[in-house]
C-alpha atoms as a PDB file:
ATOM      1  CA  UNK A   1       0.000   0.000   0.000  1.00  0.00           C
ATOM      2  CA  UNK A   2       1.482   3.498  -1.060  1.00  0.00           C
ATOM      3  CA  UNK A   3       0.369   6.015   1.619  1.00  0.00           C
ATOM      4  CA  UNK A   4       2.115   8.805  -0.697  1.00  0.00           C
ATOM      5  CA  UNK A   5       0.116   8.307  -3.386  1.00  0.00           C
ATOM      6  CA  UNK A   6      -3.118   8.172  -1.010  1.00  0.00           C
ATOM      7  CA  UNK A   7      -2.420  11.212   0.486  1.00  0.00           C
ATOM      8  CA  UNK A   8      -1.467  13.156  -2.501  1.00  0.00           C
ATOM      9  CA  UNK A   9      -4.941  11.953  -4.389  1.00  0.00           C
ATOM     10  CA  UNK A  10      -6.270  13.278  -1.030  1.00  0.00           C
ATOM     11  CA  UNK A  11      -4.516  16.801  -0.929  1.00  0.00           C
ATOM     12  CA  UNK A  12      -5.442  17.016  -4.650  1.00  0.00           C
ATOM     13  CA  UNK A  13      -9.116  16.798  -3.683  1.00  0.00           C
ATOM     14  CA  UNK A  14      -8.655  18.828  -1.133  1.00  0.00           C
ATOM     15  CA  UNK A  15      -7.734  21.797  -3.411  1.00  0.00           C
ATOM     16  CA  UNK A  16     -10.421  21.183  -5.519  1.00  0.00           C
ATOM     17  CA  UNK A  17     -13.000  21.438  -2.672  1.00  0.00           C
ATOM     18  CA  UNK A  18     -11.556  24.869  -1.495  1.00  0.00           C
ATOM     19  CA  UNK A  19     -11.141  25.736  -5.020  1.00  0.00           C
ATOM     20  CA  UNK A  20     -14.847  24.521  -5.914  1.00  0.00           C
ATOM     21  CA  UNK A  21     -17.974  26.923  -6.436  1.00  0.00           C
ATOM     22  CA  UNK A  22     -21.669  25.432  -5.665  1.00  0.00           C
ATOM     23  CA  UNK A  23     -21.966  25.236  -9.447  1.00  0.00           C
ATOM     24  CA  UNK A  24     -19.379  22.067  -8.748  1.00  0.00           C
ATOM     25  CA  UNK A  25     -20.514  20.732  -5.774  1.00  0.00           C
ATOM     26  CA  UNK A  26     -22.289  17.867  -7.359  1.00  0.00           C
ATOM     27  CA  UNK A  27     -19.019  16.515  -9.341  1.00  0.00           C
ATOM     28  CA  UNK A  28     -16.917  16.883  -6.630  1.00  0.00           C
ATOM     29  CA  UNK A  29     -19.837  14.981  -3.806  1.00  0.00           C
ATOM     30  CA  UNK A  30     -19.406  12.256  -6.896  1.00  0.00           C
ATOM     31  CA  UNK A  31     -15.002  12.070  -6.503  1.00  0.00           C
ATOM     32  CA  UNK A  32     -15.475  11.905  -3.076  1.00  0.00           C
ATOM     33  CA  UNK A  33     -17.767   8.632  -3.503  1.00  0.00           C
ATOM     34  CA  UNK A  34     -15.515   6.975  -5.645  1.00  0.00           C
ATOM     35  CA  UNK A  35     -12.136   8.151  -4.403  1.00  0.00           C
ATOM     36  CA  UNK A  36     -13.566   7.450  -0.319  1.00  0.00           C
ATOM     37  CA  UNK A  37     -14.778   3.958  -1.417  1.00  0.00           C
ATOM     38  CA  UNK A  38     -11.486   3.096  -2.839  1.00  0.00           C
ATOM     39  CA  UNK A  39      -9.088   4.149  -0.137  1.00  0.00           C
ATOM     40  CA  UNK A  40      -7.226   1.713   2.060  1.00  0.00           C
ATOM     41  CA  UNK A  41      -8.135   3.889   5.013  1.00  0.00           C
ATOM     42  CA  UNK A  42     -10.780   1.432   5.455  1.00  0.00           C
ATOM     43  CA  UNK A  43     -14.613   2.791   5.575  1.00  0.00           C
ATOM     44  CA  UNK A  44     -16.893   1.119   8.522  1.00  0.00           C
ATOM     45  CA  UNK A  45     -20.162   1.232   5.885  1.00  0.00           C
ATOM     46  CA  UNK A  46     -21.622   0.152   3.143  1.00  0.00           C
ATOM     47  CA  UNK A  47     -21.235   2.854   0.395  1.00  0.00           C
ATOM     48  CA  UNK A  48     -24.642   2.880  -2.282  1.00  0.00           C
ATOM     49  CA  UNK A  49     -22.889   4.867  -5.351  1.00  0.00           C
ATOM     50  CA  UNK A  50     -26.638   4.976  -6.788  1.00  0.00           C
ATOM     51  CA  UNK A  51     -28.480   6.092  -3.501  1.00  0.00           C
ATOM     52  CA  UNK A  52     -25.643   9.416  -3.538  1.00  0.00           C
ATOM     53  CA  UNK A  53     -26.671   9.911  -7.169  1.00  0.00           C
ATOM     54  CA  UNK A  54     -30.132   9.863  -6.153  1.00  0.00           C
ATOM     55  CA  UNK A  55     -29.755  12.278  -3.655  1.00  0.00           C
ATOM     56  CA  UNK A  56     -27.731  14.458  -6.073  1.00  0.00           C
ATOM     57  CA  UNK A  57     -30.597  14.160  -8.503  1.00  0.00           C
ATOM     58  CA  UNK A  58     -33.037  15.512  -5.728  1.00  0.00           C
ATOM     59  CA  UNK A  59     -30.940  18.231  -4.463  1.00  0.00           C
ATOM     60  CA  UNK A  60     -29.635  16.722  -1.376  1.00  0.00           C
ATOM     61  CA  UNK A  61     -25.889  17.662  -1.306  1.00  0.00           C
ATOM     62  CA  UNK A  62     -25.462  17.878   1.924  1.00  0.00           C
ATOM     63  CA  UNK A  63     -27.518  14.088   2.722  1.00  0.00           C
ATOM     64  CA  UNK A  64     -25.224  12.738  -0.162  1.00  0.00           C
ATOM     65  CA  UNK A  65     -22.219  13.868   1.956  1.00  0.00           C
ATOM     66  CA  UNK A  66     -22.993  12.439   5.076  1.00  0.00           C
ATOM     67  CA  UNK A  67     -24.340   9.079   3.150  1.00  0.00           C
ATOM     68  CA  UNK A  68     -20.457   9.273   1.970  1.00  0.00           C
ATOM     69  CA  UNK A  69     -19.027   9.693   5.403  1.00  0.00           C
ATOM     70  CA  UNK A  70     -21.312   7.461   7.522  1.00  0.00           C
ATOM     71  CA  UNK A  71     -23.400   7.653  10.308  1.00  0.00           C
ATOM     72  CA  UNK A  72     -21.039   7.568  13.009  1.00  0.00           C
ATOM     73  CA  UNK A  73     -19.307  11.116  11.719  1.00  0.00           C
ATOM     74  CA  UNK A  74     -19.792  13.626  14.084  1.00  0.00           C
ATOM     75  CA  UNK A  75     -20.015  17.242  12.462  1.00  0.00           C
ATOM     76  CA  UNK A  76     -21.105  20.584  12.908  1.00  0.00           C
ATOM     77  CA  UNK A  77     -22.101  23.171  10.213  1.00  0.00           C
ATOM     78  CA  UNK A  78     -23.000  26.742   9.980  1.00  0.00           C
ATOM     79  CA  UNK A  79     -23.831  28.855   7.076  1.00  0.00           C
ATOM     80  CA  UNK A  80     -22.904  32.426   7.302  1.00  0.00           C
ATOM     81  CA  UNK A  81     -25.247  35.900   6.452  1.00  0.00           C
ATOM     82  CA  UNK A  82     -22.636  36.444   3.778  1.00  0.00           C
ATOM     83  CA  UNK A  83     -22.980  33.313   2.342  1.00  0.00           C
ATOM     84  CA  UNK A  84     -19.866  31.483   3.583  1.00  0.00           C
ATOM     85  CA  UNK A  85     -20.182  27.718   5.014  1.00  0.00           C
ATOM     86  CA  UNK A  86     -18.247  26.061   7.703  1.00  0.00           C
ATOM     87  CA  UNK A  87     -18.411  22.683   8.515  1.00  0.00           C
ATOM     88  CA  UNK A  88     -16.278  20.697  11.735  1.00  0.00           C
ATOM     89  CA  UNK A  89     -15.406  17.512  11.995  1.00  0.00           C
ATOM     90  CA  UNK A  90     -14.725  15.782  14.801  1.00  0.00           C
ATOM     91  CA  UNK A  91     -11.925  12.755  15.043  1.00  0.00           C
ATOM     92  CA  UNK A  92     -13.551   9.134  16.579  1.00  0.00           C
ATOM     93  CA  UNK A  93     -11.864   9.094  19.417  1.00  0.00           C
ATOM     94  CA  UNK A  94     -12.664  12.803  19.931  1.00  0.00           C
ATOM     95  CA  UNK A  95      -8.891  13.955  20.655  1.00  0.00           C
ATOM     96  CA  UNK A  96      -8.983  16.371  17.316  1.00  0.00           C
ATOM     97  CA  UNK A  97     -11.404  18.610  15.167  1.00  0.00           C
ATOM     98  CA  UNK A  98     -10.681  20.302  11.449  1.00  0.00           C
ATOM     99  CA  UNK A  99     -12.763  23.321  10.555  1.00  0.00           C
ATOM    100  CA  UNK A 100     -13.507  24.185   6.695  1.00  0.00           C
ATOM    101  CA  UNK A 101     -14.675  26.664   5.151  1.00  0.00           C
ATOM    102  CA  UNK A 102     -16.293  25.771   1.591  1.00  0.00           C
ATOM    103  CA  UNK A 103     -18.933  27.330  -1.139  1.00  0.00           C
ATOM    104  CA  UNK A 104     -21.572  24.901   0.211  1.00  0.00           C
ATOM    105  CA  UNK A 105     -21.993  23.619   3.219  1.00  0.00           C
ATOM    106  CA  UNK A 106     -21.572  20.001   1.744  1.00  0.00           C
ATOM    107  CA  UNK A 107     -18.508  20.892   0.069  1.00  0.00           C
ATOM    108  CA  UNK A 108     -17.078  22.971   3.329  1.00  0.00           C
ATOM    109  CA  UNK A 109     -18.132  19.033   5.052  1.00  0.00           C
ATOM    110  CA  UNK A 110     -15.876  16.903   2.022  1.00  0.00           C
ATOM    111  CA  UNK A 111     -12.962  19.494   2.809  1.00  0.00           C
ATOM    112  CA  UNK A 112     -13.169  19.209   6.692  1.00  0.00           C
ATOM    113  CA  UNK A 113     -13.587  15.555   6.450  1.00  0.00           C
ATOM    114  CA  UNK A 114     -10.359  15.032   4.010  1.00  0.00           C
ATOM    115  CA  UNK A 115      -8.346  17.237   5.856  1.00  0.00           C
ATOM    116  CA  UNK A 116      -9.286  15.307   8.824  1.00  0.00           C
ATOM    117  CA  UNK A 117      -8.154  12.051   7.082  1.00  0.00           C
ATOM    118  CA  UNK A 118      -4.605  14.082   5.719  1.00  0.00           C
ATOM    119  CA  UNK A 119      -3.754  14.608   9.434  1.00  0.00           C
ATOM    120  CA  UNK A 120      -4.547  11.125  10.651  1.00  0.00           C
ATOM    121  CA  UNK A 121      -2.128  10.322   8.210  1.00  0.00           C
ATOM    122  CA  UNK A 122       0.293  12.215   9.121  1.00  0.00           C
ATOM    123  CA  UNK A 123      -0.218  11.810  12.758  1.00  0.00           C
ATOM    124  CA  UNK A 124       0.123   8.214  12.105  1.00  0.00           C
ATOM    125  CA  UNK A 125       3.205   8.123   9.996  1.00  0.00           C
ATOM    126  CA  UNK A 126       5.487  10.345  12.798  1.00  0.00           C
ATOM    127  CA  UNK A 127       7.433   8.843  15.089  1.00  0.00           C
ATOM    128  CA  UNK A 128       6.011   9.811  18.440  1.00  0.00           C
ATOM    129  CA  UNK A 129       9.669   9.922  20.137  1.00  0.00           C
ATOM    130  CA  UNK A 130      11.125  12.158  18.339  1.00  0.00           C
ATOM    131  CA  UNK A 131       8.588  14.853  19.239  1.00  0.00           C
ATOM    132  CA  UNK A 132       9.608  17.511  21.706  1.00  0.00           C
ATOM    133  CA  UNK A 133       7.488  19.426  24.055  1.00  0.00           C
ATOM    134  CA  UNK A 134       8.283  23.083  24.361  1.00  0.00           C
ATOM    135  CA  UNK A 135       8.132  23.341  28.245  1.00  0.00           C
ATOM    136  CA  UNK A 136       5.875  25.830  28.185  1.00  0.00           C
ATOM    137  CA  UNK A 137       3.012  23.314  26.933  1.00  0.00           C
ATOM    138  CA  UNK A 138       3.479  20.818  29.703  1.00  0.00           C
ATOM    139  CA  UNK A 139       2.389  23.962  31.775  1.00  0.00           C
ATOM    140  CA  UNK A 140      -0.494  23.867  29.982  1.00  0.00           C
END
């Protein structure tokens, strides 16, 4: 398994979520899908390709997204006056959360999610002994 070429397919989506506008929400709910369902970071559910279209088709970004991510995500979003989205994410274990901001509230939830999955991978590939704490943080 080549975790490089994971996480760059995952920092390439990435950009393209940030970079999206709501008129490309739809293809990039669709890459998520496929490029989720195929990664060895293992989903814990059953992933129906033509129940996201469906949604899609009925103008249910947002239920599309969460049908990608699973029922066990948890999440907050929030939808700005000015029209900007945020969406958090919050790791399983609860230890970490990623805030995104996105042109649609589904697509600020795909980049909060991924970014979530980019630092479990990183997280996971350091060596936890050769971290230093400043000792001003064990203060904290």
């Amino acid at each position: 398994m080549d975790w490089e070429v994971w996480t760059a397919r995952l920092r390439d989506f990435l950009n393209d979520c940030v970079g999206s506008d709501a008129a490309e929400e739809s293809d990039r709910i669709r890459e998520a899908g496929l490029l989720l369902q195929g990664t060895p970071l293992g989903m814990k559910h059953e992933l129906d390709l033509n129940a996201i279209e469906a949604m899609l088709a009925s103008g249910a970004a947002e239920s599309a997204v969460l049908a990608i991510l699973g029922p066990d995500i948890a999440f907050m979003l929030s939808r700005g006056g000015s029209g900007s989205c945020l969406a958090t994410v919050v790791m399983d274990d609860e230890s970490e959360e990623m805030i995104s901001e996105g042109a649609t509230v589904a697509l600020a939830l795909l980049a909060a999610h991924v970014s979530l999955l980019l630092a479990r991978l990183e997280f996971d590939g350091q060596d936890l002994e050769t971290i230093e704490v400043p000792p001003a943080a064990r203060l904290h």
